[in-house]
N, C-alpha and C. Protein backbone atom coordinates (compact mmCIF):
# COMPACT_ATOMS: atom_id res chain seq x y z
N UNK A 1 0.82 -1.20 0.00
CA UNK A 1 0.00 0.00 0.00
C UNK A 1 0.86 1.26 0.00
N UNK A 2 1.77 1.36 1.00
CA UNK A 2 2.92 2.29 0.97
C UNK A 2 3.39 2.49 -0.37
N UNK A 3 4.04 1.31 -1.39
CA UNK A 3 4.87 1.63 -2.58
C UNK A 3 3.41 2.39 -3.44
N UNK A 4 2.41 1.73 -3.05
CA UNK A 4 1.30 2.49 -4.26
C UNK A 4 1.35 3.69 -3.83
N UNK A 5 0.88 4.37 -2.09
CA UNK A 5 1.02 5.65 -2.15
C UNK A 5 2.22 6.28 -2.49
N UNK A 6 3.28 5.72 -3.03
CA UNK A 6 4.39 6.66 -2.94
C UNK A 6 4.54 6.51 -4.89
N UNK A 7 3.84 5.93 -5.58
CA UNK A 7 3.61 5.82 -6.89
C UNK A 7 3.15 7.07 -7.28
N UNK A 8 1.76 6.83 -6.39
CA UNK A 8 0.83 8.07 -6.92
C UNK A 8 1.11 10.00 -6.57
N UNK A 9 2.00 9.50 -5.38
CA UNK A 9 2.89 10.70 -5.13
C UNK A 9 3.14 11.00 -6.27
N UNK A 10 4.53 10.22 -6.74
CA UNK A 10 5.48 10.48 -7.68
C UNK A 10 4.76 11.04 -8.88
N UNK A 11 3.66 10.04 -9.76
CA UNK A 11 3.18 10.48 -10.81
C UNK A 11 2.47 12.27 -10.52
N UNK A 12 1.94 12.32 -9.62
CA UNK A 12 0.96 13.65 -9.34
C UNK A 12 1.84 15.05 -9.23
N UNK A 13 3.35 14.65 -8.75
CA UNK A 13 4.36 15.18 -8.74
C UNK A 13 4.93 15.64 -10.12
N UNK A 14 5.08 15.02 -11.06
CA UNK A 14 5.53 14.91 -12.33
C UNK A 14 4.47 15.45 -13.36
N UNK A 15 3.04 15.15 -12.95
CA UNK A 15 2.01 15.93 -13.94
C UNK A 15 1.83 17.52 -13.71
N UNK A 16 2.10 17.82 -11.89
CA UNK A 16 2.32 19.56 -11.74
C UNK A 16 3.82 20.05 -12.24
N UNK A 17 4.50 18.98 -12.28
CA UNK A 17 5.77 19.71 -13.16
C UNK A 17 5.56 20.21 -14.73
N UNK A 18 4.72 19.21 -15.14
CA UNK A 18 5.06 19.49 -16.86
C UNK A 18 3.22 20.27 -16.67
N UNK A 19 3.02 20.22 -15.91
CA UNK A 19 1.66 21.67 -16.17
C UNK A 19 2.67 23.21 -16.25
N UNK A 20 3.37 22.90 -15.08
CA UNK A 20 4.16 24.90 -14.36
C UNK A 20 4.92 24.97 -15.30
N UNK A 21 5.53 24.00 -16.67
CA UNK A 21 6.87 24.15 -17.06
C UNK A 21 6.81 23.63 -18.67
N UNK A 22 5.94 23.97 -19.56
CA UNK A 22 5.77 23.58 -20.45
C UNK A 22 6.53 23.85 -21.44
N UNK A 23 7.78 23.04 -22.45
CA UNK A 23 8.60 23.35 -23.14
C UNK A 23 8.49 22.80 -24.47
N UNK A 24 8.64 23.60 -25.77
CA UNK A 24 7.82 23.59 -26.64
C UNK A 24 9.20 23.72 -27.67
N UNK A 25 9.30 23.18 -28.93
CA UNK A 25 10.38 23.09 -30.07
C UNK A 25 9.51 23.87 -31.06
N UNK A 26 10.01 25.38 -31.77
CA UNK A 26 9.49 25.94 -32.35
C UNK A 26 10.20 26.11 -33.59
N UNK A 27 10.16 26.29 -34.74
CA UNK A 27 10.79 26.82 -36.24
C UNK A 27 10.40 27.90 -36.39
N UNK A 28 11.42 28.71 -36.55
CA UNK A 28 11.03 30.17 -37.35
C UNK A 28 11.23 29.97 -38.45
N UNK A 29 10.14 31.14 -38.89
CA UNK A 29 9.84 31.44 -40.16
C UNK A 29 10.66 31.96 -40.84
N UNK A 30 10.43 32.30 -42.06
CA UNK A 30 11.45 32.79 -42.88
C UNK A 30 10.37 34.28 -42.64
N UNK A 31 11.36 35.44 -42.54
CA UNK A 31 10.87 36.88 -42.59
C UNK A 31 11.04 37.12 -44.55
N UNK A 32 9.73 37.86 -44.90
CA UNK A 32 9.47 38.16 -45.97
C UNK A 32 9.96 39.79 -45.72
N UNK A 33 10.08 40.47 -44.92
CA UNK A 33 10.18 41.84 -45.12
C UNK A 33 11.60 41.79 -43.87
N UNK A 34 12.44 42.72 -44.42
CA UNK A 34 14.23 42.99 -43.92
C UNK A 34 13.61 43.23 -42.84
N UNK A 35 14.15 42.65 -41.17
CA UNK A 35 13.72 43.15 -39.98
C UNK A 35 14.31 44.26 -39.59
N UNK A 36 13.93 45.35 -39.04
CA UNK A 36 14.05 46.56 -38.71
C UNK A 36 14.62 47.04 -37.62
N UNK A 37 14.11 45.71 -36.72
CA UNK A 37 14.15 45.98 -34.97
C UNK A 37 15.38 44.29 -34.72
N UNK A 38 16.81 45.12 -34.18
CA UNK A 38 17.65 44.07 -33.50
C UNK A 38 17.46 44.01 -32.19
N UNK A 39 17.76 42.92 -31.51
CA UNK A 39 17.47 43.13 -29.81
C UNK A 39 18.54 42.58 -29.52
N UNK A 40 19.89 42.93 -29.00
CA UNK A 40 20.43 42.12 -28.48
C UNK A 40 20.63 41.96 -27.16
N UNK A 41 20.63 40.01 -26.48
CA UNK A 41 20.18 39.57 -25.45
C UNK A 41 21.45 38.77 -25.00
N UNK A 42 22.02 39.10 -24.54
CA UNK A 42 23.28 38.30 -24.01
C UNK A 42 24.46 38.06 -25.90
N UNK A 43 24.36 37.15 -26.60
CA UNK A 43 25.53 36.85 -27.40
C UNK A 43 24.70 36.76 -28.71
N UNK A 44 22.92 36.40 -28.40
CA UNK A 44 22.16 36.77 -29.21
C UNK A 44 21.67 37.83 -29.86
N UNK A 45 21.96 37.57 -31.11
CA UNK A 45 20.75 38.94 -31.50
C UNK A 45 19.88 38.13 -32.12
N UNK A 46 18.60 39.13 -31.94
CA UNK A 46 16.77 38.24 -32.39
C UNK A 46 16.64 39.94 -33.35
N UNK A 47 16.34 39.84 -34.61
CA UNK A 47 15.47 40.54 -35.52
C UNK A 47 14.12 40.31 -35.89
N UNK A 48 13.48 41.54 -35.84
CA UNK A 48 11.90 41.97 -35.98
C UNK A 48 11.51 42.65 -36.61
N UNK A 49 10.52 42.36 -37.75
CA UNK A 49 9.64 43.31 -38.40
C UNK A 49 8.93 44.06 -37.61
N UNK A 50 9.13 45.22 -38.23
CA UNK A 50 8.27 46.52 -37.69
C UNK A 50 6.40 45.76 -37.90
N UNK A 51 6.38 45.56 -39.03
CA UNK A 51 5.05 45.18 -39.56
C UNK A 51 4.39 43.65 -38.55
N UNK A 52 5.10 42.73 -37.74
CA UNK A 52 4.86 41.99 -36.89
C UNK A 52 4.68 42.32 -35.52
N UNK A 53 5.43 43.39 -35.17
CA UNK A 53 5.21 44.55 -34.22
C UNK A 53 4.11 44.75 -33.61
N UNK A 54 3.80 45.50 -34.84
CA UNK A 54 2.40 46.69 -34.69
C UNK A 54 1.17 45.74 -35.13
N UNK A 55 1.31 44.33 -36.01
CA UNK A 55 0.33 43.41 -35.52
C UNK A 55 0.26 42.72 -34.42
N UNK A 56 1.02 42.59 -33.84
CA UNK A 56 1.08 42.36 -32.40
C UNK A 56 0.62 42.86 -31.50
N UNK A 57 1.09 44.04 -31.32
CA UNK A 57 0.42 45.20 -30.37
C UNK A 57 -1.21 45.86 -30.93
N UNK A 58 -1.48 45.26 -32.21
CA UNK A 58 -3.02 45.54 -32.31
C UNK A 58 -3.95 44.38 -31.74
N UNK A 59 -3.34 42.96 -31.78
CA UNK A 59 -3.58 41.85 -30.96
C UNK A 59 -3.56 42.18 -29.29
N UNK A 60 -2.53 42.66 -28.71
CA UNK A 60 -2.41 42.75 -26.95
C UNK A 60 -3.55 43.90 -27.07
N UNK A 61 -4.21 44.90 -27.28
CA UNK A 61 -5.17 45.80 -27.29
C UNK A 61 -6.66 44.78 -27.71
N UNK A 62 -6.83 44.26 -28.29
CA UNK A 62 -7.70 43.30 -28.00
C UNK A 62 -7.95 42.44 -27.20
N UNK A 63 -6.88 42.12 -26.25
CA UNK A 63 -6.99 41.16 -25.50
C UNK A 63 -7.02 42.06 -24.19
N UNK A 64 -7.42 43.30 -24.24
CA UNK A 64 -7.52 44.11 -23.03
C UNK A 64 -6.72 44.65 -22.22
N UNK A 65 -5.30 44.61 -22.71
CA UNK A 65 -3.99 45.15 -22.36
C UNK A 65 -3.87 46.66 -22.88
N UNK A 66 -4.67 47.11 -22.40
CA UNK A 66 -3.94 48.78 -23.05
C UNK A 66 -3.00 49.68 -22.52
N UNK A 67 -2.10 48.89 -21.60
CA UNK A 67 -1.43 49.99 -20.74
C UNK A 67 0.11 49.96 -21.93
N UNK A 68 -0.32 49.82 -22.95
CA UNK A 68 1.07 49.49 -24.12
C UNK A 68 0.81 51.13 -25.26
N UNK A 69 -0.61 50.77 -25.13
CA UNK A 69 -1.31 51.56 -26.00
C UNK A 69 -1.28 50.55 -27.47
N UNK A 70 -1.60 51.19 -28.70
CA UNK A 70 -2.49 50.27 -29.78
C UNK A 70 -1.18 50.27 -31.07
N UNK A 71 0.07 50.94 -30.57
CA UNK A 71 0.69 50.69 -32.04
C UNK A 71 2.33 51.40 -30.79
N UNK A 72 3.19 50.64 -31.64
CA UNK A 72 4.56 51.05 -31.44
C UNK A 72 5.12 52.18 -31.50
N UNK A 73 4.41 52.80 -32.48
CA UNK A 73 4.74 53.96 -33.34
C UNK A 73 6.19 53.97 -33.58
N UNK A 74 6.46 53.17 -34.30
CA UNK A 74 7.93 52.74 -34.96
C UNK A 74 8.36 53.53 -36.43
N UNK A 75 9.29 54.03 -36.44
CA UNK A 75 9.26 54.52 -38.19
C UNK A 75 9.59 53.50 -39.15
N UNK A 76 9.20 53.15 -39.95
CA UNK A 76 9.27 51.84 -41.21
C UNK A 76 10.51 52.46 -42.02
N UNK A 77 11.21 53.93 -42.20
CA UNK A 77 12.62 53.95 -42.64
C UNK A 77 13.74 54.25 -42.12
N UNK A 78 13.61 53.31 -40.43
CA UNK A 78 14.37 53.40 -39.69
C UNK A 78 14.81 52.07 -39.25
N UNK A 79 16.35 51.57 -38.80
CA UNK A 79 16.25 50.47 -38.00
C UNK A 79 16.63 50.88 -36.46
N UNK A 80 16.29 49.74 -35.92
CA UNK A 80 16.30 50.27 -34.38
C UNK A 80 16.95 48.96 -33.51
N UNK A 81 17.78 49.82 -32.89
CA UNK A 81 18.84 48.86 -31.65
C UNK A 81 18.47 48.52 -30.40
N UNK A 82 18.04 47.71 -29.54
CA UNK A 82 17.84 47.84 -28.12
C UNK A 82 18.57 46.90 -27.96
N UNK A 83 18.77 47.02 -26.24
CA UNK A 83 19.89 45.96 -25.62
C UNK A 83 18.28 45.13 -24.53
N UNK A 84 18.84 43.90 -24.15
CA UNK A 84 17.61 43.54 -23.24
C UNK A 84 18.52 42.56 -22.10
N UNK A 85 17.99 42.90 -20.71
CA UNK A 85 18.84 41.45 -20.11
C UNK A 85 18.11 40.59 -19.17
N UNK A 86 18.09 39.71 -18.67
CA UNK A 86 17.26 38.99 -18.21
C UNK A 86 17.03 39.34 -17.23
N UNK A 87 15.54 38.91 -16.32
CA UNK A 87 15.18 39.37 -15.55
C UNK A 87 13.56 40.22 -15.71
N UNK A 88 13.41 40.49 -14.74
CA UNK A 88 11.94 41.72 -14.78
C UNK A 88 12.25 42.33 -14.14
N UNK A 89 10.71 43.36 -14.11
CA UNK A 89 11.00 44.64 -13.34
C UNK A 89 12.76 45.23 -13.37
N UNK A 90 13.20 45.44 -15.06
CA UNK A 90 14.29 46.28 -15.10
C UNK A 90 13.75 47.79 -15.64
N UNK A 91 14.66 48.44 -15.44
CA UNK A 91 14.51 49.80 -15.85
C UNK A 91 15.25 50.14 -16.96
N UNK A 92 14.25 50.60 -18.18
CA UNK A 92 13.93 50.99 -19.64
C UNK A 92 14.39 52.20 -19.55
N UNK A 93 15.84 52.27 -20.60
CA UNK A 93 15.82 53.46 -21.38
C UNK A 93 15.16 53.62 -22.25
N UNK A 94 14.28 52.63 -23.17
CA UNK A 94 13.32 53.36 -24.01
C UNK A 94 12.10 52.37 -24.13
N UNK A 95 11.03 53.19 -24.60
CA UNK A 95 10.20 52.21 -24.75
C UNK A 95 9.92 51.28 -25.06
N UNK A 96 10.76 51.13 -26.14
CA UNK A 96 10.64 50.08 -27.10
C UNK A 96 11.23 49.00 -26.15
N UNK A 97 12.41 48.82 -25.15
CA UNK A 97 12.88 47.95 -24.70
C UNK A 97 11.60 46.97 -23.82
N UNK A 98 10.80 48.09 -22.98
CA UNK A 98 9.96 47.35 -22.32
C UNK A 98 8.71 46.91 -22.93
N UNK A 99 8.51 47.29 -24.40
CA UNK A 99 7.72 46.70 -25.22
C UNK A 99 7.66 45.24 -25.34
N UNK A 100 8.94 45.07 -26.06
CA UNK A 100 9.40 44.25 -26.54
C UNK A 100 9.95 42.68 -25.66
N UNK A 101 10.47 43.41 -24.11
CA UNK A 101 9.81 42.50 -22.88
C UNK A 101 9.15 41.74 -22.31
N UNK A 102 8.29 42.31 -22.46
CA UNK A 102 7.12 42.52 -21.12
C UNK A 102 5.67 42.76 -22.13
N UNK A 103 5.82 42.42 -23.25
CA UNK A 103 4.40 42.82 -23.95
C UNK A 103 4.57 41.74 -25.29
N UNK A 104 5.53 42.15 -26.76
CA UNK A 104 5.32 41.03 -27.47
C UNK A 104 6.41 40.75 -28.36
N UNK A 105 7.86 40.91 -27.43
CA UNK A 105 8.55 40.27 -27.96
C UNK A 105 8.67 38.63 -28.06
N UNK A 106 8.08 38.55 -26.35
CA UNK A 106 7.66 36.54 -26.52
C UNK A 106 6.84 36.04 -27.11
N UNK A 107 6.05 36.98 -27.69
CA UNK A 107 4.91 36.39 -28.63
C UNK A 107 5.56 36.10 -29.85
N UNK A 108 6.24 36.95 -30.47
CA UNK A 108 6.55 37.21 -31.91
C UNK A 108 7.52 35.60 -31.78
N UNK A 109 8.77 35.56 -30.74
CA UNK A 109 9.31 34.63 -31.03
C UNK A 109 8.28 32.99 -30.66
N UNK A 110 7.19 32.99 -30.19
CA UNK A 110 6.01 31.91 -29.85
C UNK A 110 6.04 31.60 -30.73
N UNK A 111 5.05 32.11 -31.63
CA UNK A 111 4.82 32.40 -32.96
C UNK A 111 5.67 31.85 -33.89
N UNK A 112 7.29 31.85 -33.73
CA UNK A 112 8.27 31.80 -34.90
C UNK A 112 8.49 33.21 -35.94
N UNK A 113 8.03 34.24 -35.29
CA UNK A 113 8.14 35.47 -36.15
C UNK A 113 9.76 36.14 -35.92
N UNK A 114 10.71 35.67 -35.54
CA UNK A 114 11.89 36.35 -36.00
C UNK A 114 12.84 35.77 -36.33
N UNK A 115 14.32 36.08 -37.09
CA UNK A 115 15.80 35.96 -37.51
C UNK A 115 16.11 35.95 -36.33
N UNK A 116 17.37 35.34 -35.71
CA UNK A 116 17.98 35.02 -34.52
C UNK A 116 19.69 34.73 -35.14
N UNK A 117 20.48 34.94 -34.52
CA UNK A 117 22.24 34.60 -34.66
C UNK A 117 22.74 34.79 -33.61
N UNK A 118 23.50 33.71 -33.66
CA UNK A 118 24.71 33.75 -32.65
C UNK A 118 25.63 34.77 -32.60
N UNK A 119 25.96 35.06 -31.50
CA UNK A 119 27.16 35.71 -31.53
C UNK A 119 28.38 35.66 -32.55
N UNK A 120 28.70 34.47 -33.23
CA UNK A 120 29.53 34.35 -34.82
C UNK A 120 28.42 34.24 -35.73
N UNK A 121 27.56 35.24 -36.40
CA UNK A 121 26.56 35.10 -36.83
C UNK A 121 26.16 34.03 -37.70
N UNK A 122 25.98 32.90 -36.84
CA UNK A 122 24.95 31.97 -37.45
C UNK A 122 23.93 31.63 -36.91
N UNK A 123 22.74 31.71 -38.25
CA UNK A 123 21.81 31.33 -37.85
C UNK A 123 21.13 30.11 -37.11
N UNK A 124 19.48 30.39 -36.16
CA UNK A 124 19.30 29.60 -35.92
C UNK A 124 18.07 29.57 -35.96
N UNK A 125 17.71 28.08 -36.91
CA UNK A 125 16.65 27.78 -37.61
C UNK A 125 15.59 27.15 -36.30
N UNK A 126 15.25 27.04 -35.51
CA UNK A 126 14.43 26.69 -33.94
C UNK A 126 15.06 26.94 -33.23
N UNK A 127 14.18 27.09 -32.41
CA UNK A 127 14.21 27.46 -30.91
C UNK A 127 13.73 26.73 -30.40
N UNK A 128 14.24 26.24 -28.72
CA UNK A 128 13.60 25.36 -27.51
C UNK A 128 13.01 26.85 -26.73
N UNK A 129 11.68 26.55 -25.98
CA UNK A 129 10.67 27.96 -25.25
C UNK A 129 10.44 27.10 -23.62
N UNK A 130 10.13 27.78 -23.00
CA UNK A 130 9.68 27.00 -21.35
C UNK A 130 8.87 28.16 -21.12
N UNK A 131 7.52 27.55 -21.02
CA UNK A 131 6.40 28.88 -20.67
C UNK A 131 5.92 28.10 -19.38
N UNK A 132 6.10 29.32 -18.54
CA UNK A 132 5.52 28.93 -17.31
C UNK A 132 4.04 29.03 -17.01
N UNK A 133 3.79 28.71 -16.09
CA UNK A 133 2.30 29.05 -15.79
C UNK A 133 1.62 30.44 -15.55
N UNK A 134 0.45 30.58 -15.54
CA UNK A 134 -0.33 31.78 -16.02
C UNK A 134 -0.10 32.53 -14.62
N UNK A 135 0.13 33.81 -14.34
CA UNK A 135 0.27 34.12 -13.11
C UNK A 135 0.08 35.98 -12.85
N UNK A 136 -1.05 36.27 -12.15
CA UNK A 136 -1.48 37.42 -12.17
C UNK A 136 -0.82 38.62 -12.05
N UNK A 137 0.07 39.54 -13.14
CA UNK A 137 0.55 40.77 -12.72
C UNK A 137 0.16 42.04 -12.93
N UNK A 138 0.02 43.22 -12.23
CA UNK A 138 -0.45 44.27 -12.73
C UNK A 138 -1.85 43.90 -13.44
N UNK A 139 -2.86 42.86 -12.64
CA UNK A 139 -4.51 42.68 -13.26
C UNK A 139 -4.10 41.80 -14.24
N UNK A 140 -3.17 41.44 -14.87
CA UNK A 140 -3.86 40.83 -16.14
C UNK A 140 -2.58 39.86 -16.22
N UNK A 141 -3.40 38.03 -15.93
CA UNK A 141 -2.73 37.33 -16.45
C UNK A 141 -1.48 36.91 -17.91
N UNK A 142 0.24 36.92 -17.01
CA UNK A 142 0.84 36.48 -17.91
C UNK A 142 2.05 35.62 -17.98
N UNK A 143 2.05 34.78 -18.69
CA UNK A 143 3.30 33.77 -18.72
C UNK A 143 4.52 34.07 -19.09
N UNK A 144 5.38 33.88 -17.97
CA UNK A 144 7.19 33.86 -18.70
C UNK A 144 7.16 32.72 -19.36
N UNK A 145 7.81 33.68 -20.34
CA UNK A 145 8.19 32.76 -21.46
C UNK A 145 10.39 33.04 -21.56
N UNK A 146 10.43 31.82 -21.55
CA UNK A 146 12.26 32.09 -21.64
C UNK A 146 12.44 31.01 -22.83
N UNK A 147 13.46 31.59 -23.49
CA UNK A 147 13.81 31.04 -24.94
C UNK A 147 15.36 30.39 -25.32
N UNK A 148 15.14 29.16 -25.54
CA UNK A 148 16.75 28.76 -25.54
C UNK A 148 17.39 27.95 -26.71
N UNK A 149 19.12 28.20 -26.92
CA UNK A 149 19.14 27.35 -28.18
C UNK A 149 18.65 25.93 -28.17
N UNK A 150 18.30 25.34 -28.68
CA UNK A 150 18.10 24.09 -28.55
C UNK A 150 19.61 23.08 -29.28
N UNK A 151 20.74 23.68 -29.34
CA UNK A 151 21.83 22.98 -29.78
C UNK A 151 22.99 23.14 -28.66
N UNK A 152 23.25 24.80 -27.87
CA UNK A 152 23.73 24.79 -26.94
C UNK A 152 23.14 24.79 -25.76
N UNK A 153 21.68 24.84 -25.73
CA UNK A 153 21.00 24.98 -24.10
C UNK A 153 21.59 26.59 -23.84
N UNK A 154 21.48 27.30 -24.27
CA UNK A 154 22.29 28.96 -24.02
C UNK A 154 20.75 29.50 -24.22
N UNK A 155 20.95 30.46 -23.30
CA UNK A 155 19.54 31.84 -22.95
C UNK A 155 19.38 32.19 -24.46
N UNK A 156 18.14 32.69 -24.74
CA UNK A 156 17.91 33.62 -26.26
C UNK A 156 17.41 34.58 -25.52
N UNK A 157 16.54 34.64 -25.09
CA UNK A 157 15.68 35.64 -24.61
C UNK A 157 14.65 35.25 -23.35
N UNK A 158 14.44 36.09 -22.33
CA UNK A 158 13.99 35.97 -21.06
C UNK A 158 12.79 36.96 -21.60
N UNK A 159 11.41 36.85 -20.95
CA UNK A 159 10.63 38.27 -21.53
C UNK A 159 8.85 37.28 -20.82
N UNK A 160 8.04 37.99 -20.92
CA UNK A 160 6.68 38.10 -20.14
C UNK A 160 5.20 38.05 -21.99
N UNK A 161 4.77 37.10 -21.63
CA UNK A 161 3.33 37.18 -22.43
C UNK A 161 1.80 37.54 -21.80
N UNK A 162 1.31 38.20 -22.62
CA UNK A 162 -0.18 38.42 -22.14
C UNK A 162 -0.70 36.69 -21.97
N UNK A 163 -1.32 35.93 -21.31
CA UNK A 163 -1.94 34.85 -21.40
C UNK A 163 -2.78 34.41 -22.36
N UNK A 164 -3.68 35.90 -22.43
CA UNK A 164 -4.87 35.96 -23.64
C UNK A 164 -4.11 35.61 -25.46
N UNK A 165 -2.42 36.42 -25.48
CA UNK A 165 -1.81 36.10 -26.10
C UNK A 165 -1.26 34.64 -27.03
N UNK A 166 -1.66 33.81 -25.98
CA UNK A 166 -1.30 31.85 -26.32
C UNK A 166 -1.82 31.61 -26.87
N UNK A 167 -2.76 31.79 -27.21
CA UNK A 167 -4.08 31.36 -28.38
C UNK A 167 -4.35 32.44 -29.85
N UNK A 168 -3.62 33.55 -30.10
CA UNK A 168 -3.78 34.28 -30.96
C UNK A 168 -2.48 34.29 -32.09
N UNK A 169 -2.76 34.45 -33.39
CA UNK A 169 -2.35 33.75 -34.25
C UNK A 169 -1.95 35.20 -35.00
N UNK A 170 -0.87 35.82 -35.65
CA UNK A 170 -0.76 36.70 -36.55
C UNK A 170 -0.95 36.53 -38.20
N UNK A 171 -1.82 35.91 -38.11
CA UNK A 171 -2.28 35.45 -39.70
C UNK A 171 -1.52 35.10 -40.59
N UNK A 172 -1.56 35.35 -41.71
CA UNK A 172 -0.67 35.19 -43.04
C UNK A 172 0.08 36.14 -43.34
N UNK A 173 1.10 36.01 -43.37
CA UNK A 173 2.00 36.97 -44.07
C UNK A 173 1.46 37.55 -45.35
């Protein structure tokens, strides 16, 4: 009776692990339009369309997030640099950094919406993701999402999703 209760331990143990810790093998896409927006995150840099952006952030405004407001307001004949480092609750020299954070830079890479390179710039065609569980901040449920190579196990990106976000799709290119 003991080895059974200590079975059913174990299994019940192992099903709240892979609920809090869900890790997911993703392919990015191929970008149809030159990305605009570099982020670099430790040895990584991740590139972003402006135009995946601002569909993005018209998505988090539907899902009742307006403290972003409804568009980036990015210029389309500009490119743009931010640095990002792991962690939350850091302090933003610009907006765009805590956009791209804390709102939908983890989406875009969910999704498979960006270019990524190593530090000797080569590319990398997937990504390994670990989204944690849904967890209430500032009112409105959202999941860390942390992003890793899946060849060295090395950080890509650390950063926060709307919840409402997991289920929304940026259409067709």
């Amino acid at each position: 009776m003991a080895k059974l209760l200590k079975t059913a331990f174990v299994v019940l143990l192992l099903t709240g692990a892979t609920y809090s810790m869900a890790q997911q093998t993703i392919a990015l896409r191929k970008l149809w339009v030159k990305p605009q927006v570099v982020v670099q995150f430790g040895a990584y840099r991740i590139w972003f369309t402006i135009k995946d952006i601002e569909k993005a952030m018209s998505l988090l405004t539907e899902s009742d997030q307006a403290k972003y407001g409804i568009t980036a307001a990015l210029d389309t004949n500009r490119e743009y640099a931010i640095e990002l480092l792991p962690g939350r609750h850091l302090e933003y020299r610009y907006p765009l950094q805590d956009i791209m954070q804390n709102a939908v830079g983890a989406f875009l890479l969910y999704r498979g919406h960006a270019y990524i390179e190593t530090g000797r710039h080569k590319k990398i065609h997937s990504i390994s993701m670990n989204i944690g569980p849904p967890v209430d901040m500032d009112g409105y449920l959202t999941v860390a999402i942390t992003v890793y190579d899946p060849k060295t196990n090395a950080m890509i990106f650390s950063g926060i999703m709307n919840a409402e976000m997991y289920y929304k799709d940026l259409g067709l290119d």
